[in-house]
PDB file of N, CA and C in Angstrom:
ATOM      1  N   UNK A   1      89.789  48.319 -86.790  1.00  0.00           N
ATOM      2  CA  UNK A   1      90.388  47.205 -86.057  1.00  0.00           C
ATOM      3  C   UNK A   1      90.530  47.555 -84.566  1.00  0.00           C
ATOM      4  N   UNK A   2      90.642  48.702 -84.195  1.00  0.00           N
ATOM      5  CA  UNK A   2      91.004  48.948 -82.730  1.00  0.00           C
ATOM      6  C   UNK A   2      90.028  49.207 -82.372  1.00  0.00           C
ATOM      7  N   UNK A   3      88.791  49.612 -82.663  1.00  0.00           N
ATOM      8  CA  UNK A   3      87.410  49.583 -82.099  1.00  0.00           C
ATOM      9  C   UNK A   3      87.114  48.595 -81.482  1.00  0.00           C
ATOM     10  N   UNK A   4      87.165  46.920 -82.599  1.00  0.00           N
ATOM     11  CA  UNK A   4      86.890  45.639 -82.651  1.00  0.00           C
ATOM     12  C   UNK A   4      87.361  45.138 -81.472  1.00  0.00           C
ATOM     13  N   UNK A   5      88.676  45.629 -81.305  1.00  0.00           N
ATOM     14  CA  UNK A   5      89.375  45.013 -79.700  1.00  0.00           C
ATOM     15  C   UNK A   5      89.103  45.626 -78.813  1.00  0.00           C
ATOM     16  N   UNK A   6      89.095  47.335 -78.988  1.00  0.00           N
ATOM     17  CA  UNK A   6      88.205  47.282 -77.725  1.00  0.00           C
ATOM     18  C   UNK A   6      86.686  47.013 -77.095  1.00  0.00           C
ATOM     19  N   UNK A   7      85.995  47.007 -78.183  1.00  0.00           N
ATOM     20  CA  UNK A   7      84.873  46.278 -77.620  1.00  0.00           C
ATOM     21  C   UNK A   7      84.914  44.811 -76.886  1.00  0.00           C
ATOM     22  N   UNK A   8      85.945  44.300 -77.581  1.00  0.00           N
ATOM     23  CA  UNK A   8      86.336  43.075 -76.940  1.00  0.00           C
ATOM     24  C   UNK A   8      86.439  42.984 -75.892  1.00  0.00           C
ATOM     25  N   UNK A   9      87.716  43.840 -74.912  1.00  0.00           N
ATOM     26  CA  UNK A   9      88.226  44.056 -73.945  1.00  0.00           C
ATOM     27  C   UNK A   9      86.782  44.497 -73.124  1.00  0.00           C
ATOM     28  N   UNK A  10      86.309  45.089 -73.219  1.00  0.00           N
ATOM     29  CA  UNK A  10      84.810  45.623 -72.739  1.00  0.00           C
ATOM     30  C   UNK A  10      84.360  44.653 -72.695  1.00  0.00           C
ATOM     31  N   UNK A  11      83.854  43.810 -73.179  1.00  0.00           N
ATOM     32  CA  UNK A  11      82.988  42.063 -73.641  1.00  0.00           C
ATOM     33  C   UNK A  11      83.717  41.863 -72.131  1.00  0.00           C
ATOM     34  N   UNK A  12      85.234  41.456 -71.941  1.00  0.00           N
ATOM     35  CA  UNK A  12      85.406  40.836 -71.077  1.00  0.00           C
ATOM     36  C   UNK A  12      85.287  41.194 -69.640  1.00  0.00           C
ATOM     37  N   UNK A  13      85.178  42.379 -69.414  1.00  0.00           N
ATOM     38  CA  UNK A  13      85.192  42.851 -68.463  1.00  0.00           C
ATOM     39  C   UNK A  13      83.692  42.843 -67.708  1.00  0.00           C
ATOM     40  N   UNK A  14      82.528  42.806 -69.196  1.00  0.00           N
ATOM     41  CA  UNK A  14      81.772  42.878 -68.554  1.00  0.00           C
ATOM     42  C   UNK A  14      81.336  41.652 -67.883  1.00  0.00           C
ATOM     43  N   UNK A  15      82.145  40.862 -68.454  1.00  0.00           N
ATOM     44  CA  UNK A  15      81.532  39.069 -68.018  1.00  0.00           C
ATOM     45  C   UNK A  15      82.368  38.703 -66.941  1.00  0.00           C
ATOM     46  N   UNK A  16      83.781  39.299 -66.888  1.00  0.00           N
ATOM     47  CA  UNK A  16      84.124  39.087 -65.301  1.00  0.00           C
ATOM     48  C   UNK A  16      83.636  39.368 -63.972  1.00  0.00           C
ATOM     49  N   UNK A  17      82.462  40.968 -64.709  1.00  0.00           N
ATOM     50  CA  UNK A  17      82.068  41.688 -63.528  1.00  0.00           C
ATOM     51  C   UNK A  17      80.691  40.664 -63.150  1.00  0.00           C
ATOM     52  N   UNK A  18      79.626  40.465 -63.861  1.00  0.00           N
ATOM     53  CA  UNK A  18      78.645  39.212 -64.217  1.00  0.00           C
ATOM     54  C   UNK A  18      79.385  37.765 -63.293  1.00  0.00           C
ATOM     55  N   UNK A  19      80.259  37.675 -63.804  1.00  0.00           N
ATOM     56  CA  UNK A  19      80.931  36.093 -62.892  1.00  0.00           C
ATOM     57  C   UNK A  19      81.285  36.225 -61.572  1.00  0.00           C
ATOM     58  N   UNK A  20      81.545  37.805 -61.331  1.00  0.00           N
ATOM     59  CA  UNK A  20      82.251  37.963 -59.568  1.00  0.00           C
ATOM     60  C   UNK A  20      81.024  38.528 -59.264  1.00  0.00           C
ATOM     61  N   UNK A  21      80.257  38.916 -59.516  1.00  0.00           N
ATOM     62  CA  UNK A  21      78.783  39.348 -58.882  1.00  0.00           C
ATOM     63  C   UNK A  21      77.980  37.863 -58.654  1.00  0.00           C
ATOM     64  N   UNK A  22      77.988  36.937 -59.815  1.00  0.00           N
ATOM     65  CA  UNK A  22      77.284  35.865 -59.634  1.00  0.00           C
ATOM     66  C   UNK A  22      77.901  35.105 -58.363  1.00  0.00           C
ATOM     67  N   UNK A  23      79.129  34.839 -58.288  1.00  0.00           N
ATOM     68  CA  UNK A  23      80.097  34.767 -56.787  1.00  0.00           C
ATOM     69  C   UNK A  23      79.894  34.820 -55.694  1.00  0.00           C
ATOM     70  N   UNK A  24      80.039  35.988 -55.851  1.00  0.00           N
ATOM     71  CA  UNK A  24      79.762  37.037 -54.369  1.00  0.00           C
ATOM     72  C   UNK A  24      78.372  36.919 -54.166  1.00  0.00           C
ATOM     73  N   UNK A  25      77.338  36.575 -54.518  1.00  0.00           N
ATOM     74  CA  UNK A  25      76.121  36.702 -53.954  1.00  0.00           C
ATOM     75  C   UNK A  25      76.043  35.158 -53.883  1.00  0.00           C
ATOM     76  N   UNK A  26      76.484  34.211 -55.029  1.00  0.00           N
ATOM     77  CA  UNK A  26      76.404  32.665 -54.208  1.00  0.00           C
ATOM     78  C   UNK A  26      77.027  32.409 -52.639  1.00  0.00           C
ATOM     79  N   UNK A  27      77.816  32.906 -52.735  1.00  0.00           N
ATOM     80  CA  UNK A  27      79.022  33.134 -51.284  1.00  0.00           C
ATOM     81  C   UNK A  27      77.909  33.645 -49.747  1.00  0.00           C
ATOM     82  N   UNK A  28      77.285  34.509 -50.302  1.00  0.00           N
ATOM     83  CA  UNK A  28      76.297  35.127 -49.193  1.00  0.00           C
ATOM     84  C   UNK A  28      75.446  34.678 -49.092  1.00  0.00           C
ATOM     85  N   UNK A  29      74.549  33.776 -50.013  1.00  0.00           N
ATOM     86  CA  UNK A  29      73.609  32.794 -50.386  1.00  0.00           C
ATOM     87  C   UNK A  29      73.611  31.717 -49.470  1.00  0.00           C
ATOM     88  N   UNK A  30      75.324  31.141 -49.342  1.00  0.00           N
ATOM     89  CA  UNK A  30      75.312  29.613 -48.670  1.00  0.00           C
ATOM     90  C   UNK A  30      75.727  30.738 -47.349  1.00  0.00           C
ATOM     91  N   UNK A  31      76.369  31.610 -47.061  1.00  0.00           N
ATOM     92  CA  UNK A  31      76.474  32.073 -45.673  1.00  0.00           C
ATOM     93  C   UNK A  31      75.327  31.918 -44.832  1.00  0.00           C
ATOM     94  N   UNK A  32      74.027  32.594 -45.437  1.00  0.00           N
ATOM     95  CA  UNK A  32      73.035  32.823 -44.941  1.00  0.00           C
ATOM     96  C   UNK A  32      72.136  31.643 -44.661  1.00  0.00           C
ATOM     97  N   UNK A  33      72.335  30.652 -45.782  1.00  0.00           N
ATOM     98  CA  UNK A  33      71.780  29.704 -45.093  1.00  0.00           C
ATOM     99  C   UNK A  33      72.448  28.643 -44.286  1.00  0.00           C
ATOM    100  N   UNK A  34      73.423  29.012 -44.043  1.00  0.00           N
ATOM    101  CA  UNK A  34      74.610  27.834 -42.687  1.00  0.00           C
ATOM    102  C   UNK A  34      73.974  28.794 -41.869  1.00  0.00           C
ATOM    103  N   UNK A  35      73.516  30.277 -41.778  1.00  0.00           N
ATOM    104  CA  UNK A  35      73.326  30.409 -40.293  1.00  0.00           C
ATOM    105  C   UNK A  35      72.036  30.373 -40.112  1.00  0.00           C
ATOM    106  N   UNK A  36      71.382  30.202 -41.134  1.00  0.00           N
ATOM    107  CA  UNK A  36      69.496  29.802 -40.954  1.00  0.00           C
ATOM    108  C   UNK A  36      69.730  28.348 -40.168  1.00  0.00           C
ATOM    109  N   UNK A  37      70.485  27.618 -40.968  1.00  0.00           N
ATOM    110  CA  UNK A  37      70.958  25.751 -40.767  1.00  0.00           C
ATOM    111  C   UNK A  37      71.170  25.533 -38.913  1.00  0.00           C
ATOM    112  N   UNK A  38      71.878  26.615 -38.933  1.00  0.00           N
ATOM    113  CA  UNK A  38      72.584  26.442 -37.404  1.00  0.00           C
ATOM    114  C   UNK A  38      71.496  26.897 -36.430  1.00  0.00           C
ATOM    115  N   UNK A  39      70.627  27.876 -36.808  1.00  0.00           N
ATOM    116  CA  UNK A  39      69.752  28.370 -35.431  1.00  0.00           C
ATOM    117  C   UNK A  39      68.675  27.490 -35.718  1.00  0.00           C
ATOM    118  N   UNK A  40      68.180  26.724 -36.918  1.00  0.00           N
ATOM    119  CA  UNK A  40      67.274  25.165 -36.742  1.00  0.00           C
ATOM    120  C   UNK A  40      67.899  24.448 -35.944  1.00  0.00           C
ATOM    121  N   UNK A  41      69.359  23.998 -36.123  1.00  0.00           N
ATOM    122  CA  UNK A  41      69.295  22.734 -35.472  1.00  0.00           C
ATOM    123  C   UNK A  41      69.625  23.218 -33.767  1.00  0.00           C
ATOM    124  N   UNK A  42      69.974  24.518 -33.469  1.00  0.00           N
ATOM    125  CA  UNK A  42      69.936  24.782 -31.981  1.00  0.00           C
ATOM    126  C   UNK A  42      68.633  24.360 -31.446  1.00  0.00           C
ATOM    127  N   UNK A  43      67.563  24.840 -32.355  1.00  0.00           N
ATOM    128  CA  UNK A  43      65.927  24.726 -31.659  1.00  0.00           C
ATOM    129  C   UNK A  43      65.721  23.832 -31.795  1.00  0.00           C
ATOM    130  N   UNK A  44      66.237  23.031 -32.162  1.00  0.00           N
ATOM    131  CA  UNK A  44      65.734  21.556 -32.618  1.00  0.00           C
ATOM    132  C   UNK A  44      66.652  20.938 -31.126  1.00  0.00           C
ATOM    133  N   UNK A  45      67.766  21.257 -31.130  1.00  0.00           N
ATOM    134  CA  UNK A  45      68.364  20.840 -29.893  1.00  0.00           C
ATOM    135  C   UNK A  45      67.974  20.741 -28.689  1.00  0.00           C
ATOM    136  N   UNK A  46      67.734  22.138 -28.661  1.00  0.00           N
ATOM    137  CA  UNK A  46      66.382  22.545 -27.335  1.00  0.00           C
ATOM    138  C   UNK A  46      65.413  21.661 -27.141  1.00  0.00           C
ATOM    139  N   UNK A  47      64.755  21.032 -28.089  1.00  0.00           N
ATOM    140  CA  UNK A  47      63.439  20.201 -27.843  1.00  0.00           C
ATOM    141  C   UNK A  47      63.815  19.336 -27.156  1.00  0.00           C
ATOM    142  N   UNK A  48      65.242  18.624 -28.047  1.00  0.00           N
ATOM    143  CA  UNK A  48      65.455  17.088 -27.750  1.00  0.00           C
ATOM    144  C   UNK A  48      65.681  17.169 -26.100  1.00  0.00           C
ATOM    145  N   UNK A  49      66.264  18.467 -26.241  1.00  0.00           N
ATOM    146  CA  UNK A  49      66.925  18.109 -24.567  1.00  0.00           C
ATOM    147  C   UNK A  49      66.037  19.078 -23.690  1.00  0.00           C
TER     148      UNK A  49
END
């Protein structure tokens, strides 16, 4: 029985670590592209003007 739970406890940990990794790299994902977003529309600015 105490094996059973701790594998459990393990189960969860590993899926928290899986959910804050999946996170943290969505997080850097949209960072990176707001600042791809932002130096288009500067050059794009440049043209107009």
């Amino acid at each position: 029985m105490a094996s059973e739970g701790g594998s459990r406890v393990g189960i969860r940990l590993f899926y928290g670590l899986i959910i804050s990794w999946l996170g943290w790299t969505y997080t850097v994902d949209v960072a990176t592209n707001q600042a791809r977003g932002v130096d288009v529309m500067e050059k794009l600015d440049d043209r107009v003007v």
